[in-house]
Protein backbone atom coordinates (compact mmCIF):
# COMPACT_ATOMS: atom_id res chain seq x y z
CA UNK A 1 -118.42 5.76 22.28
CA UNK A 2 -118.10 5.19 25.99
CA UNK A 3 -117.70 1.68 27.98
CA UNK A 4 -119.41 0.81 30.57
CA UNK A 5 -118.41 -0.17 34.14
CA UNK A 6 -120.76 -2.26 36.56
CA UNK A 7 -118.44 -2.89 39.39
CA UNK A 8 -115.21 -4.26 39.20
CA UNK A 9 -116.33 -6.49 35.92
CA UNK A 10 -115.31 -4.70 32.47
CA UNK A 11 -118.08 -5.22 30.01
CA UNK A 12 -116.92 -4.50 26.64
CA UNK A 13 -119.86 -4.37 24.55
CA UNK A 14 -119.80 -4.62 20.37
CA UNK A 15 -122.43 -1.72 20.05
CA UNK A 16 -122.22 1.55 20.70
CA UNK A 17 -123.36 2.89 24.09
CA UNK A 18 -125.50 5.81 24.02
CA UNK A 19 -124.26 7.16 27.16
CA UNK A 20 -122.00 10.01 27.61
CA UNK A 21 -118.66 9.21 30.36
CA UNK A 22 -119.33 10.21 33.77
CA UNK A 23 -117.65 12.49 35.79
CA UNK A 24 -115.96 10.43 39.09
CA UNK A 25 -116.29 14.10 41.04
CA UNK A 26 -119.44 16.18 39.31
CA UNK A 27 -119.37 18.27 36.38
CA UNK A 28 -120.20 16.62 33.26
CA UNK A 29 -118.81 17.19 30.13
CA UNK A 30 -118.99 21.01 28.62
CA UNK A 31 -118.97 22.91 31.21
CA UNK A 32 -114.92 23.72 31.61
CA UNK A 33 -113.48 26.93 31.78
CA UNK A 34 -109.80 28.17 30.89
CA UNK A 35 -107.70 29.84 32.95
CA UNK A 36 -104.49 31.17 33.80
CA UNK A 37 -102.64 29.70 36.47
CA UNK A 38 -100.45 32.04 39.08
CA UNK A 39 -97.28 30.81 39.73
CA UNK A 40 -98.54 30.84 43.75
CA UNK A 41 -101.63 28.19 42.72
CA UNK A 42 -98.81 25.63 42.53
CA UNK A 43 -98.10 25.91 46.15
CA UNK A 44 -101.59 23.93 46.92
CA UNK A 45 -100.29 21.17 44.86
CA UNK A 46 -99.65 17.76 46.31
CA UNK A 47 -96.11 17.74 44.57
CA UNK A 48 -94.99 20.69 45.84
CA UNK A 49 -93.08 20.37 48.82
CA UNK A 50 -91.13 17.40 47.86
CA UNK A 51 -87.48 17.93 46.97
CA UNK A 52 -84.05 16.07 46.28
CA UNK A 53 -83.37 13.99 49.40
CA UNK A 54 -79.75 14.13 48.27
CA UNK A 55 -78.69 16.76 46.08
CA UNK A 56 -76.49 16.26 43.06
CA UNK A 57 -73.12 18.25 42.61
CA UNK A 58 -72.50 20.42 40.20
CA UNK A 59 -69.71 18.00 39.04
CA UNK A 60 -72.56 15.60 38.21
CA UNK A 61 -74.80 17.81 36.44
CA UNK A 62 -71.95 19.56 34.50
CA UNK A 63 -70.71 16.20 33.45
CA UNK A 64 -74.20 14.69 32.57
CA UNK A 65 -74.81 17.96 30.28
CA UNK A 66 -71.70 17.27 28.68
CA UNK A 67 -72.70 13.46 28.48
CA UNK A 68 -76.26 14.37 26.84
CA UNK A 69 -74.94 16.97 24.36
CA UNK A 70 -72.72 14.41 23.04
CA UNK A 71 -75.11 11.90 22.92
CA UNK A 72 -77.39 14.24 20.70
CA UNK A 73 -74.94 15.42 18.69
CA UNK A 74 -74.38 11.48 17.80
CA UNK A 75 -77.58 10.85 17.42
CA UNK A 76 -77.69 13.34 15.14
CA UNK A 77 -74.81 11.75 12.88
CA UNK A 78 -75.31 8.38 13.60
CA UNK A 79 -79.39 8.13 13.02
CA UNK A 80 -81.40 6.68 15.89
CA UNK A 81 -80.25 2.70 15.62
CA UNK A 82 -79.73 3.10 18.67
CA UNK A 83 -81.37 4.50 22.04
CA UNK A 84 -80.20 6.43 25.03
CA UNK A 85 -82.34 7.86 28.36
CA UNK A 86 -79.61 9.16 30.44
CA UNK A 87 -80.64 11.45 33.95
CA UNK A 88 -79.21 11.82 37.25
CA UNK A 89 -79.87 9.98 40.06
CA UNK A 90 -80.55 12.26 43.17
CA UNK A 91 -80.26 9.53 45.79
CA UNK A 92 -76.47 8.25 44.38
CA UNK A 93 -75.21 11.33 42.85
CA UNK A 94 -74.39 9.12 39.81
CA UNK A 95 -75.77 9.44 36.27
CA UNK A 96 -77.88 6.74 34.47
CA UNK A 97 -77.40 5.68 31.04
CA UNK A 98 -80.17 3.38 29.60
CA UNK A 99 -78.79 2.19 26.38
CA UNK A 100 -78.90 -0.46 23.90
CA UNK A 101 -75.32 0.77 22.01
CA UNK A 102 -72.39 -1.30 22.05
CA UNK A 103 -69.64 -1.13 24.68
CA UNK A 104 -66.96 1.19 22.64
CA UNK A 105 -70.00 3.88 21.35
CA UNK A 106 -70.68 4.10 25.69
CA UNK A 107 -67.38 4.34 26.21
CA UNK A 108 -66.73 6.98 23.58
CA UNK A 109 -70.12 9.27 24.87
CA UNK A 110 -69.12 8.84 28.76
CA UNK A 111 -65.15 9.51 28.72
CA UNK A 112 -64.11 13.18 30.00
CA UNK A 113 -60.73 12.54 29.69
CA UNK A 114 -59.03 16.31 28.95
CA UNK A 115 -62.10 18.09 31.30
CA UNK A 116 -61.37 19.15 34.72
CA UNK A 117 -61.01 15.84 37.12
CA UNK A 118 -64.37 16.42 39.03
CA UNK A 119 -66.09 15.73 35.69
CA UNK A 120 -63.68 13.06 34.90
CA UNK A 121 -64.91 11.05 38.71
CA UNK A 122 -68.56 11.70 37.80
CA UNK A 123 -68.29 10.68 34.43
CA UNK A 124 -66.48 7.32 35.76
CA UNK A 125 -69.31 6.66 37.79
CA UNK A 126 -72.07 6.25 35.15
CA UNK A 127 -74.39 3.53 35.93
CA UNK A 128 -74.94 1.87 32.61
CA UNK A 129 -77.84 -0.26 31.86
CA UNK A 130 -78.58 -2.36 28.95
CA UNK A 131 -82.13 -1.34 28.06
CA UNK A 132 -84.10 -0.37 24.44
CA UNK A 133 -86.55 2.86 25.16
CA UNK A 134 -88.55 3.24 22.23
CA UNK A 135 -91.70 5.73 21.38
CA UNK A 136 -95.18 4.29 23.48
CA UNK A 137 -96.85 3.58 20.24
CA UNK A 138 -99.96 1.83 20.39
CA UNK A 139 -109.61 4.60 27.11
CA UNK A 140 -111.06 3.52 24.13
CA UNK A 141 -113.89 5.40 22.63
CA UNK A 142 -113.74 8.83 23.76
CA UNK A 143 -116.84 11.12 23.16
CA UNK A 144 -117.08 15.12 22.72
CA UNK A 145 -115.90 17.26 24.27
CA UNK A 146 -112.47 15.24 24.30
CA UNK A 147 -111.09 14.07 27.83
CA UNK A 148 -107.36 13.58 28.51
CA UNK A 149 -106.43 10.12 28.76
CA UNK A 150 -108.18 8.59 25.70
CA UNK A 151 -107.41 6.37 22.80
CA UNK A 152 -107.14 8.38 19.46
CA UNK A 153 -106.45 6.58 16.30
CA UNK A 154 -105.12 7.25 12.57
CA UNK A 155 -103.11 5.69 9.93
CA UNK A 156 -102.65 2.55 11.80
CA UNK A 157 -101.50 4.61 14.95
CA UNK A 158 -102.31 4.16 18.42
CA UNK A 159 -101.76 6.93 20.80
CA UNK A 160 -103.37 8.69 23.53
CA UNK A 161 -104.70 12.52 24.46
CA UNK A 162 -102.79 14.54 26.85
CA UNK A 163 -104.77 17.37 28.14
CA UNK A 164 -106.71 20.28 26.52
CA UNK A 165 -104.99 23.27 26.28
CA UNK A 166 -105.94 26.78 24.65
CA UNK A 167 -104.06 29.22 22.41
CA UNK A 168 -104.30 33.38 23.22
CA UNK A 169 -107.41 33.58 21.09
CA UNK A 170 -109.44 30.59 23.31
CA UNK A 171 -109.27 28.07 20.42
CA UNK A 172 -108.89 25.27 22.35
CA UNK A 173 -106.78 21.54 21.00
CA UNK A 174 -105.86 18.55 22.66
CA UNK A 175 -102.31 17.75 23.32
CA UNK A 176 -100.42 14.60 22.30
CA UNK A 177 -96.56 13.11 21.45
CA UNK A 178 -95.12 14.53 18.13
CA UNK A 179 -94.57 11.17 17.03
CA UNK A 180 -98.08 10.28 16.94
CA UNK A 181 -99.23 11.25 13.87
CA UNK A 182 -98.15 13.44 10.75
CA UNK A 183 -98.98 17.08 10.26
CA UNK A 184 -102.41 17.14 8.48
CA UNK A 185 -103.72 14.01 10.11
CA UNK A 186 -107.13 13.28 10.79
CA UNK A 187 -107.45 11.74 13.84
CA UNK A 188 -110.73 9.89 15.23
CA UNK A 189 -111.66 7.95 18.70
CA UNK A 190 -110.35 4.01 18.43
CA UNK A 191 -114.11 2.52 17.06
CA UNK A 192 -113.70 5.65 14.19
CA UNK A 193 -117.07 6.96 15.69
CA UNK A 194 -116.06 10.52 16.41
CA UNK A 195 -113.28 12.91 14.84
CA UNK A 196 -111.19 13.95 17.49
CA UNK A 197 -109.73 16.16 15.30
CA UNK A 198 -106.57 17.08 12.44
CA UNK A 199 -103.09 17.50 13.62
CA UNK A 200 -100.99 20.57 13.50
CA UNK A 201 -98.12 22.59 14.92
CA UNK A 202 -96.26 19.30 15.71
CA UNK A 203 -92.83 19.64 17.24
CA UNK A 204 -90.02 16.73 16.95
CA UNK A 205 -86.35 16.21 16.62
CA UNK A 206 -86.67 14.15 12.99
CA UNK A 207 -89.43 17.19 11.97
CA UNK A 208 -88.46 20.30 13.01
CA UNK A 209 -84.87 19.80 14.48
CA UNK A 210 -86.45 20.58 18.23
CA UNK A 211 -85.70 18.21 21.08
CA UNK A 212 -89.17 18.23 21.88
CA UNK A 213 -91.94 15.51 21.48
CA UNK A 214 -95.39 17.31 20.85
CA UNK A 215 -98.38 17.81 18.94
CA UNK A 216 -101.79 19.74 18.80
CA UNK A 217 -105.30 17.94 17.61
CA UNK A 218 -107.72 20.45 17.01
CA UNK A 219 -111.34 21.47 15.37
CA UNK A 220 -113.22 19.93 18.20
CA UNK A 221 -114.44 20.39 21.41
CA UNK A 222 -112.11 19.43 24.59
CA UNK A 223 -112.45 19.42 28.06
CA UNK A 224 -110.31 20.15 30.86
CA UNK A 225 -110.75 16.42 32.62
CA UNK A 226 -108.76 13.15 32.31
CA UNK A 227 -109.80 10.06 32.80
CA UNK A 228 -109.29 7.77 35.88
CA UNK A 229 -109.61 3.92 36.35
CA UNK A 230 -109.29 1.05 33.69
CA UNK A 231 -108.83 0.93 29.99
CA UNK A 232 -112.63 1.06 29.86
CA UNK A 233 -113.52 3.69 32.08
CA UNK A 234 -116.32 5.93 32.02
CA UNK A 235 -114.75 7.93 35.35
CA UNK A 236 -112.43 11.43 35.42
CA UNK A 237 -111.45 14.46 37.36
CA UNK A 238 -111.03 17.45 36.33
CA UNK A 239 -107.57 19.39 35.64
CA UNK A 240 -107.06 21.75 38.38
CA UNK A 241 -104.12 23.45 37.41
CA UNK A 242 -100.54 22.54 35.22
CA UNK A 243 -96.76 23.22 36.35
CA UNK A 244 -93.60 21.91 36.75
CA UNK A 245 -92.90 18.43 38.50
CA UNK A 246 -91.30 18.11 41.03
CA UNK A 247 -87.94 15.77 41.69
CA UNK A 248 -88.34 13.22 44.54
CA UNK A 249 -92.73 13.15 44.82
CA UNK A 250 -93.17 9.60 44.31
CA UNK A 251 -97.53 9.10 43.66
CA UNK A 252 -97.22 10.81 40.08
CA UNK A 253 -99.98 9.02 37.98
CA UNK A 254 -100.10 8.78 33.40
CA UNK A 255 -103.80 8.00 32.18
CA UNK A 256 -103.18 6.31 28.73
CA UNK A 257 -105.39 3.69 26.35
CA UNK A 258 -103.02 0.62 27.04
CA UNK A 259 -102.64 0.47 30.56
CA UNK A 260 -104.97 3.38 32.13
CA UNK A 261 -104.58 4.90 35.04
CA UNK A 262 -101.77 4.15 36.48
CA UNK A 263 -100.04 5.80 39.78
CA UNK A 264 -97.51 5.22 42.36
CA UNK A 265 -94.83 6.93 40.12
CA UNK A 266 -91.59 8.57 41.61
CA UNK A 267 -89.64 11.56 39.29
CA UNK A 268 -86.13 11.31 39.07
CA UNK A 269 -85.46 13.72 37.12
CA UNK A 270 -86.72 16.51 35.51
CA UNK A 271 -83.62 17.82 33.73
CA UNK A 272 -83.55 13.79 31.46
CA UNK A 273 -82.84 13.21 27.93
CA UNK A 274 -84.08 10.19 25.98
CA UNK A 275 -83.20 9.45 22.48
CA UNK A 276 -85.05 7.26 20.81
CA UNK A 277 -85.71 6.42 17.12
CA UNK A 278 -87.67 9.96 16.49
CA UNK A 279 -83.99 11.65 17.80
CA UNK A 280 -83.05 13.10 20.97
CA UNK A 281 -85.39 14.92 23.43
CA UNK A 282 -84.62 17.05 26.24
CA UNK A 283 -85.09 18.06 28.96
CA UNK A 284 -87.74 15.26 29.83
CA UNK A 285 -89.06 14.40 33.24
CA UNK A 286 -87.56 10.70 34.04
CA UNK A 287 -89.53 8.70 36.48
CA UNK A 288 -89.32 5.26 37.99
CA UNK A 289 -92.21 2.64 39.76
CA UNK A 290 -95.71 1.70 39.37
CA UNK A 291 -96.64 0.17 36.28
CA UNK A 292 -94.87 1.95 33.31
CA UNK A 293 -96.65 3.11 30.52
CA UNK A 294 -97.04 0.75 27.31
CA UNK A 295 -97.05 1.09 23.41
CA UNK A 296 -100.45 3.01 22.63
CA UNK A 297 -99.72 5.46 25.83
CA UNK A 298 -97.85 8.29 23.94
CA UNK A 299 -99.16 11.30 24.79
CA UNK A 300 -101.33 10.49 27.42
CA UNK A 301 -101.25 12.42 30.73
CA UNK A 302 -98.82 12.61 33.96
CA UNK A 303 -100.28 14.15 36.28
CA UNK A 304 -100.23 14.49 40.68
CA UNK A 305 -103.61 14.13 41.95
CA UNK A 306 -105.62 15.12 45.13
CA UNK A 307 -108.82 15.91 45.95
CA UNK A 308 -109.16 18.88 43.96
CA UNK A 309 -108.14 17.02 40.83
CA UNK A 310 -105.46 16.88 38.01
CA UNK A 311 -102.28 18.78 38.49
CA UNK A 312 -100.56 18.38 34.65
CA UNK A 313 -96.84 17.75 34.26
CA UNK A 314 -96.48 16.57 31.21
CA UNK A 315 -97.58 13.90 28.65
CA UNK A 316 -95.77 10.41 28.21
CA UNK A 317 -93.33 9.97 25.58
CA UNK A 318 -91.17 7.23 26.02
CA UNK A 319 -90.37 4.34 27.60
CA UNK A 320 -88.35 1.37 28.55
CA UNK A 321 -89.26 -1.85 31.14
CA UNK A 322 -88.41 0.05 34.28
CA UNK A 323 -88.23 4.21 33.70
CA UNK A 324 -91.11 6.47 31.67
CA UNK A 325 -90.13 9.91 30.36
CA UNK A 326 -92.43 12.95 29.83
CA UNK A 327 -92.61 15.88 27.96
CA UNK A 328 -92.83 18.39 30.69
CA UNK A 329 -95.41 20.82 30.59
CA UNK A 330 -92.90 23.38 31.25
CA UNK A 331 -91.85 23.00 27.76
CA UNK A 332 -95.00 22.75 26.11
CA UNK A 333 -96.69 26.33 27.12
CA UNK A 334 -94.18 28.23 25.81
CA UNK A 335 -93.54 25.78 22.77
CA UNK A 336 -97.33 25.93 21.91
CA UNK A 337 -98.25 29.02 23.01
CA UNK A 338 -100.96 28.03 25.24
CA UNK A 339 -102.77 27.50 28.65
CA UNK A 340 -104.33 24.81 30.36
CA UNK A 341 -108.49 24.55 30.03
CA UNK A 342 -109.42 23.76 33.30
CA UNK A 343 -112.23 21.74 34.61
């Protein structure tokens, strides 16, 4: 069921509230519609007109696609002992590599030697950073219809919803990270008090052989709003539209169970790969700053925000102390087969 806030004091309470959430903006809970959003919508989005301040070279790129198809394709021989988020930085030209493998496995994955010497520079200028990104395993009790944002539980498993989405017949699901929970799953709110719903057409690298981090919960009722605020929050706004992010926009927010809303978020990337113990996934969007999402987090929604409301990009996937990576909604639609429910 639903916390309550008074204030800026949390009250957790051990019984169940009989309230329903609140809406932070109007419109309670059942009364979103789905729709299909025109490619010109996007233009009203606060995202939008940011771009790379410094754009990379096609030397860079070429060389980091090189760079990330090798790392998959060790990933893929090697298992996932070891983990790799690798991107390009737009203000440096250089490529990142966040990795926790030893010295001669970097040095095997970043050396172009034999490729044409512009690949050969930009591979020699990989920033390298010793850093473990792992799957954000691990607000609360979420009421029908479903909001984005919330804590879902089963088997053990922490994670968080996404958004609501709906396939070409309506039939609407939530969205989540593949790695959540199995295929089959029941999964309920954190207290066990509602079903949120069972698991299916799940998508992941150690599953299905896709570098792609998703999952649908359905046979419930979801809403197109996500939650704002603490872990405890009763508040939302509703999803306005969903789209591509944008590199360089630096007030992206996630809503997740562990560390709630959280904003102030700047995209490096949107072209990333991170490989963590669940394989390799790409592309991701990469971004830096703010408070970064925590174990429990998976799945839960990145999103720009105005006035209007929610603009989706993507659910959270992975993360390390300093970068978050996101499934980009961009990949999802057409992976899916579905739309965003607005609210």
């Amino acid at each position: 069921m639903k916390r309550t806030v008074v204030g800026a004091v949390v009250v957790a309470l051990t019984v169940l509230s009989a309230a329903p959430a609140q809406s932070a903006s109007g419109g309670g809970k059942g009364n979103e519609t789905v729709r299909a959003i025109a490619a010109q919508d996007n233009t009203a989005a606060p995202d939008w007109a940011a771009e790379d301040k410094v754009p990379a070279s096609s030397a860079s790129r070429a060389a980091l696609a090189m760079i990330q198809e090798r790392i998959a394709g060790y990933v893929a021989s090697h298992g996932t002992a070891h983990t790799f988020g690798s991107y390009l930085d737009p203000a440096t030209d250089r490529i990142v590599l966040d990795t926790d493998a030893p010295a001669n496995v970097v040095a095997m994955l970043t050396d172009l030697s034999g490729t044409e010497s512009a690949l050969v520079q930009a591979a020699g200028k990989v920033q390298v950073r010793p850093r473990t990104t792992t799957d954000a395993f691990n607000r609360r009790d979420d009421s029908p219809p479903f909001w984005g944002g919330a804590g879902i539980q089963s088997g053990g498993a922490l994670c968080s919803t996404g958004y609501a989405v709906a396939n070409g017949s309506g039939t609407r699901f939530t969205v989540t990270a593949g790695h959540c929970f199995s295929t089959g799953s029941t999964v309920t709110t954190e207290s066990g008090a509602y079903t949120v719903g069972s698991v299916s057409n799940r998508h992941l690298p150690t599953v299905t052989g896709e570098p792609v981090d998703m999952e649908a919960i359905g046979g419930q009722s979801y809403a197109g709003r996500i939650y704002t605020g603490g872990v405890y929050s009763s508040t939302s706004i509703p999803v306005v539209a969903a789209g591509t992010a944008y590199v360089g926009y630096s007030d992206y927010c996630h809503s997740g169970r562990t560390t709630g809303e959280q904003c102030g978020h700047t995209a490096t990337s949107i072209n990333g790969q991170v490989c963590t113990q669940t394989g390799c996934k790409s592309p991701v969007i990469v971004y830096t700053g703010g408070v970064i999402q925590q174990g429990g987090d998976s799945g839960g929604t990145f999103y720009a925000k105005n006035a209007s409301g929610a603009w989706i990009r993507g659910h959270v996937i992975a993360s390390n102390s300093t970068t978050g990576y996101v499934e980009p909604w961009t990949v999802v639609a057409p992976t899916l087969g579905v739309s965003i429910v607005t609210g």
